[in-house]
PDB file of N, CA and C in Angstrom:
ATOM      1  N   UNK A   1      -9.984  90.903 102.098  1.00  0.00           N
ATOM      2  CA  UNK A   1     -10.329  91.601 103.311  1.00  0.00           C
ATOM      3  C   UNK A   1     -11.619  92.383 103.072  1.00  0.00           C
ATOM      4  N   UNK A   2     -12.794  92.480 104.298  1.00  0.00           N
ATOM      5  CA  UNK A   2     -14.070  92.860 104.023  1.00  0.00           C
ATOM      6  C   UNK A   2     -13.580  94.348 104.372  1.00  0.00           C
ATOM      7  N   UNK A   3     -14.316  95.150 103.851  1.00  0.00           N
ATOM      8  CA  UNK A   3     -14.209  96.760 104.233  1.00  0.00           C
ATOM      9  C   UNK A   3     -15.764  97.069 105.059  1.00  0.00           C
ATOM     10  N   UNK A   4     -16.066  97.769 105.621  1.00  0.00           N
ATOM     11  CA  UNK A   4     -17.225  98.699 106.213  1.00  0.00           C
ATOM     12  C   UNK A   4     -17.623  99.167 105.286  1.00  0.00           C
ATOM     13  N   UNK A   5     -19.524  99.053 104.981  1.00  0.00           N
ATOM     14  CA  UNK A   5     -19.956  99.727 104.337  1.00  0.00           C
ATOM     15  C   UNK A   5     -20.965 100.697 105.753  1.00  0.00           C
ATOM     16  N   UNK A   6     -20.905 102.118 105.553  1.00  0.00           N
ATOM     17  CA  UNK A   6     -21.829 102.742 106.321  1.00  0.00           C
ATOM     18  C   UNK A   6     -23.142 103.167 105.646  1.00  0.00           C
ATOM     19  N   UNK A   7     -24.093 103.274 106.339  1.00  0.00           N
ATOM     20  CA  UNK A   7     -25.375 104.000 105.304  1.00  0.00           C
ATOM     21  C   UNK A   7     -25.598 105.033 105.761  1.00  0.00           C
ATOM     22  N   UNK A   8     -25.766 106.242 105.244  1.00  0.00           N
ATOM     23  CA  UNK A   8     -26.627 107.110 105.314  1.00  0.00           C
ATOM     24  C   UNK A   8     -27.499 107.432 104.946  1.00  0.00           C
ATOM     25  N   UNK A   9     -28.885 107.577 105.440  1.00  0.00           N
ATOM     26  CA  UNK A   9     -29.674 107.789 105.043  1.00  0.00           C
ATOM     27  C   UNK A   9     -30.363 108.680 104.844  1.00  0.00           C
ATOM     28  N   UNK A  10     -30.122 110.208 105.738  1.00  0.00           N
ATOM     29  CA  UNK A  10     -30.153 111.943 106.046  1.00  0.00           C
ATOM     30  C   UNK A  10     -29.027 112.216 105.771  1.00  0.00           C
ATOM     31  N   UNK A  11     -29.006 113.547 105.457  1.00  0.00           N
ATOM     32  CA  UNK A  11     -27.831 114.143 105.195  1.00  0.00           C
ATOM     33  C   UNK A  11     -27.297 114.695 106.674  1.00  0.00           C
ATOM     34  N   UNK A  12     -28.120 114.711 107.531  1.00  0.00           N
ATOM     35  CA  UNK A  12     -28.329 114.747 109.062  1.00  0.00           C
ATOM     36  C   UNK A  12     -26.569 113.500 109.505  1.00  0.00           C
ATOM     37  N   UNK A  13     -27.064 112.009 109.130  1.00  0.00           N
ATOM     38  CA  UNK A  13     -26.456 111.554 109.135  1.00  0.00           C
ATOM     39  C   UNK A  13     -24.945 111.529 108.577  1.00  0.00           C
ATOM     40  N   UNK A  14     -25.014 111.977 107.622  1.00  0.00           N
ATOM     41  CA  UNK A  14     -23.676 111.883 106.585  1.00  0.00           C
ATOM     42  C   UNK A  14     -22.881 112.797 107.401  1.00  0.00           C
ATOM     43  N   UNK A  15     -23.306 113.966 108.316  1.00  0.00           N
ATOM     44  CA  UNK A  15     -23.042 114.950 109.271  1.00  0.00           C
ATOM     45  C   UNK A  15     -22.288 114.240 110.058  1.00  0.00           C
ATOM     46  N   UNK A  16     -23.356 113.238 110.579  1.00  0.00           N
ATOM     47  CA  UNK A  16     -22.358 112.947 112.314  1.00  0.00           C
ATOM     48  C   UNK A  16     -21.535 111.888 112.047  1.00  0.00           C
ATOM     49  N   UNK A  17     -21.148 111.461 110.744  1.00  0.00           N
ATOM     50  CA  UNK A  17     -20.469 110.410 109.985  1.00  0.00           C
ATOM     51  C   UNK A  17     -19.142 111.255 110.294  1.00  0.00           C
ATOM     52  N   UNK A  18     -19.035 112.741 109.878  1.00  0.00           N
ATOM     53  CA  UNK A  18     -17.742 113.659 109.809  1.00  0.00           C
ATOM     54  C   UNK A  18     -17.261 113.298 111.385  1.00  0.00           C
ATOM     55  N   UNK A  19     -18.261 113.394 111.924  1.00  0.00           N
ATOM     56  CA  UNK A  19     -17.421 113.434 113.430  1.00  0.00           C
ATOM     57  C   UNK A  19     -16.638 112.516 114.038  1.00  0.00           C
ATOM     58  N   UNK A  20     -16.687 111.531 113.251  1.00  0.00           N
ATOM     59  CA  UNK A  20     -16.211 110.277 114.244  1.00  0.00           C
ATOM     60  C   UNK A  20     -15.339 109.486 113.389  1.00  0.00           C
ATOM     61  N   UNK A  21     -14.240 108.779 113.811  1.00  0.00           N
ATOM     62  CA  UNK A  21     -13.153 108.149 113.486  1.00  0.00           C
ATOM     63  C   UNK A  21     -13.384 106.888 112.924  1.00  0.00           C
ATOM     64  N   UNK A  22     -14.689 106.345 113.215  1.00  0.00           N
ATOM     65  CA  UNK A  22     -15.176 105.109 113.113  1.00  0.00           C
ATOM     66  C   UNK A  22     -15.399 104.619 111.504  1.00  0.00           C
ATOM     67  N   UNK A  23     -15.678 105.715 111.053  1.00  0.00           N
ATOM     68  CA  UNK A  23     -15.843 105.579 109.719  1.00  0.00           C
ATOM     69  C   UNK A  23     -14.373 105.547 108.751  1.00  0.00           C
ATOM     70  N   UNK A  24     -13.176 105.027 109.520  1.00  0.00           N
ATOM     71  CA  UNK A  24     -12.150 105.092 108.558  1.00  0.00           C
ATOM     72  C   UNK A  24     -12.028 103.634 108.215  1.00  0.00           C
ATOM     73  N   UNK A  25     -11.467 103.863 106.746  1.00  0.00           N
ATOM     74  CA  UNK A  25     -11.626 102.808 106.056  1.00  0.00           C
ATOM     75  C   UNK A  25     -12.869 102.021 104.893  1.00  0.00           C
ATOM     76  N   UNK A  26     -13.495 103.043 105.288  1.00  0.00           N
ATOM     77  CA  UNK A  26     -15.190 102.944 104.983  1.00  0.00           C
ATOM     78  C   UNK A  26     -15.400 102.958 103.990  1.00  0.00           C
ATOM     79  N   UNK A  27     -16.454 102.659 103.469  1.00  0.00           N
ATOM     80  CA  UNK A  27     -17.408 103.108 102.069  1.00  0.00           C
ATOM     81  C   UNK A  27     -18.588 103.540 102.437  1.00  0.00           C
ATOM     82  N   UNK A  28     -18.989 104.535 102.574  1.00  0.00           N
ATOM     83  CA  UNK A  28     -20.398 105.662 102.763  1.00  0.00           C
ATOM     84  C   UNK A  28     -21.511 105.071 101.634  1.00  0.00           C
ATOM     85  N   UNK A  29     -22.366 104.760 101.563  1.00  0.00           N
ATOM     86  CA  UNK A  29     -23.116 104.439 100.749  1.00  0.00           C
ATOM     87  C   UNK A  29     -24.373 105.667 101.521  1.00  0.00           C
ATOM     88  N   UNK A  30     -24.563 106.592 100.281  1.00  0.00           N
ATOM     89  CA  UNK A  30     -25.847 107.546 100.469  1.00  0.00           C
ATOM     90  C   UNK A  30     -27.315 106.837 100.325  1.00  0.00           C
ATOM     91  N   UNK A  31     -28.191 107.457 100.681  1.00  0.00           N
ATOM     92  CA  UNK A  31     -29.399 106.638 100.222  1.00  0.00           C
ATOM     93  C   UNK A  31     -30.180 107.909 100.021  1.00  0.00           C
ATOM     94  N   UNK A  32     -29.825 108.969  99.482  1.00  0.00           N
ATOM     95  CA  UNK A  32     -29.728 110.432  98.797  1.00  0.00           C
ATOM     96  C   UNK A  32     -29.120 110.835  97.478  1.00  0.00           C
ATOM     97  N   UNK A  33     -29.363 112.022  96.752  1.00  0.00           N
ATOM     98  CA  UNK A  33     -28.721 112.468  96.072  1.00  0.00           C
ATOM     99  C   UNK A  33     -27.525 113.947  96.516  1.00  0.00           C
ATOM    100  N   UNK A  34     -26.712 113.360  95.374  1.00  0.00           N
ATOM    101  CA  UNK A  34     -25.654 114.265  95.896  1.00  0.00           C
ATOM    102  C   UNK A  34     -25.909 115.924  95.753  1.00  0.00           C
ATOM    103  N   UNK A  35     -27.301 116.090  95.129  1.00  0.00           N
ATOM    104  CA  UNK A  35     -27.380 117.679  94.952  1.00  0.00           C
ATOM    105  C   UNK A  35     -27.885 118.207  96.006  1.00  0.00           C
ATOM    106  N   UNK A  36     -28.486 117.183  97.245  1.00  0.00           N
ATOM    107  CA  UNK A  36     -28.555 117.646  98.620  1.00  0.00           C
ATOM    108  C   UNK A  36     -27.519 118.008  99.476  1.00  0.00           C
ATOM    109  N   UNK A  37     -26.449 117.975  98.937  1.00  0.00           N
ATOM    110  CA  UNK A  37     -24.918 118.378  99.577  1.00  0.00           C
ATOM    111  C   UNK A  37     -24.099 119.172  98.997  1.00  0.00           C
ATOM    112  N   UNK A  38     -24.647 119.389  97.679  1.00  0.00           N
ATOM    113  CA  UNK A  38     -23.465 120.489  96.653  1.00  0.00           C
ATOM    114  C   UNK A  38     -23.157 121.480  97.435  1.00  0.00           C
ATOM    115  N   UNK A  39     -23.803 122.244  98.683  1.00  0.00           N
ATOM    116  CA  UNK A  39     -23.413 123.951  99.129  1.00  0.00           C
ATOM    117  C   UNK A  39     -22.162 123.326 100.103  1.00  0.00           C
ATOM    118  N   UNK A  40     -22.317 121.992 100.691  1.00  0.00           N
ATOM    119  CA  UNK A  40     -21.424 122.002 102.082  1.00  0.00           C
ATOM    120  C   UNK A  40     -20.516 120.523 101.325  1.00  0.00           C
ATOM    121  N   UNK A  41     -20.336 120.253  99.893  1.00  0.00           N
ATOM    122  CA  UNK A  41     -19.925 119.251  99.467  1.00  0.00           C
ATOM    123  C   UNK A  41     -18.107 119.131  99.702  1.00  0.00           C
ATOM    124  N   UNK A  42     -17.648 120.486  99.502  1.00  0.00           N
ATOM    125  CA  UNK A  42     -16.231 120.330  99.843  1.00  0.00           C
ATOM    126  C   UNK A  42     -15.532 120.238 101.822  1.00  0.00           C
ATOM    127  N   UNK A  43     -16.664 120.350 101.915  1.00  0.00           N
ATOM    128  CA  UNK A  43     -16.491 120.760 103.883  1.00  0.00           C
ATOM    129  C   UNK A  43     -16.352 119.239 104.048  1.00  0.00           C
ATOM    130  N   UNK A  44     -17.709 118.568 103.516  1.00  0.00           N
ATOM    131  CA  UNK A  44     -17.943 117.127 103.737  1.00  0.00           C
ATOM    132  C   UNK A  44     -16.470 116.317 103.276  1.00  0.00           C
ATOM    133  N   UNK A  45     -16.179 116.368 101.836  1.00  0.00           N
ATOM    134  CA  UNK A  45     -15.020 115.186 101.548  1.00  0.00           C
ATOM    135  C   UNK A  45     -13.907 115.699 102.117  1.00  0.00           C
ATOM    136  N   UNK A  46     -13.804 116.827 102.371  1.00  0.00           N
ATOM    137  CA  UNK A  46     -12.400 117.057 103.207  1.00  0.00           C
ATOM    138  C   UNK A  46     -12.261 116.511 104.346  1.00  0.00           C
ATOM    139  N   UNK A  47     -13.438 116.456 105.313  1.00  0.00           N
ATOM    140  CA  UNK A  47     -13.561 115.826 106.532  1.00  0.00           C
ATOM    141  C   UNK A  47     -13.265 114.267 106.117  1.00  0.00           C
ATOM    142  N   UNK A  48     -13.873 113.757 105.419  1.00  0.00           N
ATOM    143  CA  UNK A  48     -13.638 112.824 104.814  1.00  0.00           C
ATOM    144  C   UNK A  48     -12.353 111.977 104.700  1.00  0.00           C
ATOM    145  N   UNK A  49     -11.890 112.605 103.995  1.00  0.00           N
ATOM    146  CA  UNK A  49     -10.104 112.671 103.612  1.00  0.00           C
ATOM    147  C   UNK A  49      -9.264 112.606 104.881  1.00  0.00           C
ATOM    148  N   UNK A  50      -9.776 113.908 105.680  1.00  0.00           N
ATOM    149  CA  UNK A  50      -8.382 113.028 106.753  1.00  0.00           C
ATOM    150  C   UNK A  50      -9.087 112.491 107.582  1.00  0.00           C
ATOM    151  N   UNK A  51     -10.499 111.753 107.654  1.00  0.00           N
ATOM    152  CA  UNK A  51     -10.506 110.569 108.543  1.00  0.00           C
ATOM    153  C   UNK A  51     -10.044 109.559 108.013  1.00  0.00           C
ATOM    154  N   UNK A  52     -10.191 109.305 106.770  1.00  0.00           N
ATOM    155  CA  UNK A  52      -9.725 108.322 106.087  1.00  0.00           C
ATOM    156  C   UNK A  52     -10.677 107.356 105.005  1.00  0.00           C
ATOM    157  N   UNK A  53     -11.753 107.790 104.872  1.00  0.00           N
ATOM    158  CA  UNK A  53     -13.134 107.054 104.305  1.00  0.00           C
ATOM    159  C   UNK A  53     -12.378 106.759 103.015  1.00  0.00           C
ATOM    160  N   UNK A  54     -12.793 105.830 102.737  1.00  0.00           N
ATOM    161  CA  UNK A  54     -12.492 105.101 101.532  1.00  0.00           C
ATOM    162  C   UNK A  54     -13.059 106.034 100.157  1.00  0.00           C
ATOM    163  N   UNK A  55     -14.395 105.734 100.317  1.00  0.00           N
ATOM    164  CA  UNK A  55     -15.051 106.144  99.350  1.00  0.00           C
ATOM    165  C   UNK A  55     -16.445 106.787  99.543  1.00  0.00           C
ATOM    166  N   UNK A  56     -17.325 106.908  98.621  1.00  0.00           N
ATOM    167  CA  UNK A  56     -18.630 108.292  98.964  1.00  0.00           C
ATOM    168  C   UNK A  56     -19.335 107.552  97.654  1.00  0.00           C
ATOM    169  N   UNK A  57     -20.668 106.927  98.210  1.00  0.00           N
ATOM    170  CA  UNK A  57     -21.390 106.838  97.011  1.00  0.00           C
ATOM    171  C   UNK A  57     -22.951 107.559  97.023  1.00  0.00           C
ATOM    172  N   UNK A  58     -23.553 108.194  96.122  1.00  0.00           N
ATOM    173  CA  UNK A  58     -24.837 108.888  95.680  1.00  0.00           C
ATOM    174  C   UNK A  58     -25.569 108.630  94.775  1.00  0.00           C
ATOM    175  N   UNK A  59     -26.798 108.502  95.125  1.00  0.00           N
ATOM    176  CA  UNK A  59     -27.442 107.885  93.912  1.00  0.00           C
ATOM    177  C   UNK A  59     -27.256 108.361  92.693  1.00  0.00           C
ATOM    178  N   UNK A  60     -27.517 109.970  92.659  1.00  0.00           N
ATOM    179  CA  UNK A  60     -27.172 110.419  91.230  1.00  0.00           C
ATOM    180  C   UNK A  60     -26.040 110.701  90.386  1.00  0.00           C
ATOM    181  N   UNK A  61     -24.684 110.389  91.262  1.00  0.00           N
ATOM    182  CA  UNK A  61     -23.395 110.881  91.437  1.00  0.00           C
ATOM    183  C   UNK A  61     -22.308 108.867  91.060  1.00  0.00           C
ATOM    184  N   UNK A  62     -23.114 108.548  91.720  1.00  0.00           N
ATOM    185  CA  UNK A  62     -22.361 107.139  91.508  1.00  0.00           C
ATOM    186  C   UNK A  62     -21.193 107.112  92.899  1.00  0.00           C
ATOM    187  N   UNK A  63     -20.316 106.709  92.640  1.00  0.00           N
ATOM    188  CA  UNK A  63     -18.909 106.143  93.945  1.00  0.00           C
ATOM    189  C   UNK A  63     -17.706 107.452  93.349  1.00  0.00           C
ATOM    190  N   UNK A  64     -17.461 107.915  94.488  1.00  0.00           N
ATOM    191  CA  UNK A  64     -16.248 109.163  94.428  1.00  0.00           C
ATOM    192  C   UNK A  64     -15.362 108.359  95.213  1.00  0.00           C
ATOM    193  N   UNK A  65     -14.013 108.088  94.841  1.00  0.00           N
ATOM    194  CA  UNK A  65     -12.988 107.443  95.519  1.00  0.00           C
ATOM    195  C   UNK A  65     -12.567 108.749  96.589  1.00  0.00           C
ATOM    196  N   UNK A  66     -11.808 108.528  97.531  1.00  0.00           N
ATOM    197  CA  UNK A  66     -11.726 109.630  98.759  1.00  0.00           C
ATOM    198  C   UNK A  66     -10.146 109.610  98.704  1.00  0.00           C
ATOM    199  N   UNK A  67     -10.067 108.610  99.387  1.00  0.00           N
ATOM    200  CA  UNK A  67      -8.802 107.650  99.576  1.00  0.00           C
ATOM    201  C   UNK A  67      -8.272 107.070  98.971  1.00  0.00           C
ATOM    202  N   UNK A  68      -7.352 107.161  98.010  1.00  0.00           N
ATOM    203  CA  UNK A  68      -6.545 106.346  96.923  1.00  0.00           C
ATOM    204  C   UNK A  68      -6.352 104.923  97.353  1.00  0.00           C
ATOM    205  N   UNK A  69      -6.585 104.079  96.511  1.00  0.00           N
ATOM    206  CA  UNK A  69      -6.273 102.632  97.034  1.00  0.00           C
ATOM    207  C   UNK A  69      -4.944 102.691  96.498  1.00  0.00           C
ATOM    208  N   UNK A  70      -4.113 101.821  98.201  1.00  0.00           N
ATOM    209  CA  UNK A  70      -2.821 101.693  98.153  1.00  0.00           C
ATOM    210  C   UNK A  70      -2.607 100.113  97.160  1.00  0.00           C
ATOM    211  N   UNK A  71      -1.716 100.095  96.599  1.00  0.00           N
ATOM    212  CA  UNK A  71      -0.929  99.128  95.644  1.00  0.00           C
ATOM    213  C   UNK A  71      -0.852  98.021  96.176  1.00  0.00           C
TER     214      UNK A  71
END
């Protein structure tokens, strides 16, 4: 089964990513580093978490799993 990859490319973006449902199931692929998000980094994966995003990747950071893959 294919999954959604989303891009972000602003952190602008990675923003209006939180807002919307669309992104569940997802893999976020940044086209940033993650030290542009360290002050608002726990606001972000929490939003994250209960939409449901799979995963969070950053260039300097690599892939953060979000969502536990089910068995």
């Amino acid at each position: 089964m294919d999954s959604k990859v989303l891009i972000a490319s602003h952190i602008d973006t990675l923003y209006d990513l939180t807002k919307t449902s669309y992104c569940k199931g997802a893999h976020i692929h940044c086209q940033f580093e993650y030290k542009k998000v360290t002050s608002e980094a726990n606001f972000i994966l929490n939003k994250f978490k209960k939409i449901g995003v799979k995963s969070i990747y950053f260039q300097d950071l690599g892939i953060t799993e979000i969502t536990p893959k089910k068995d």
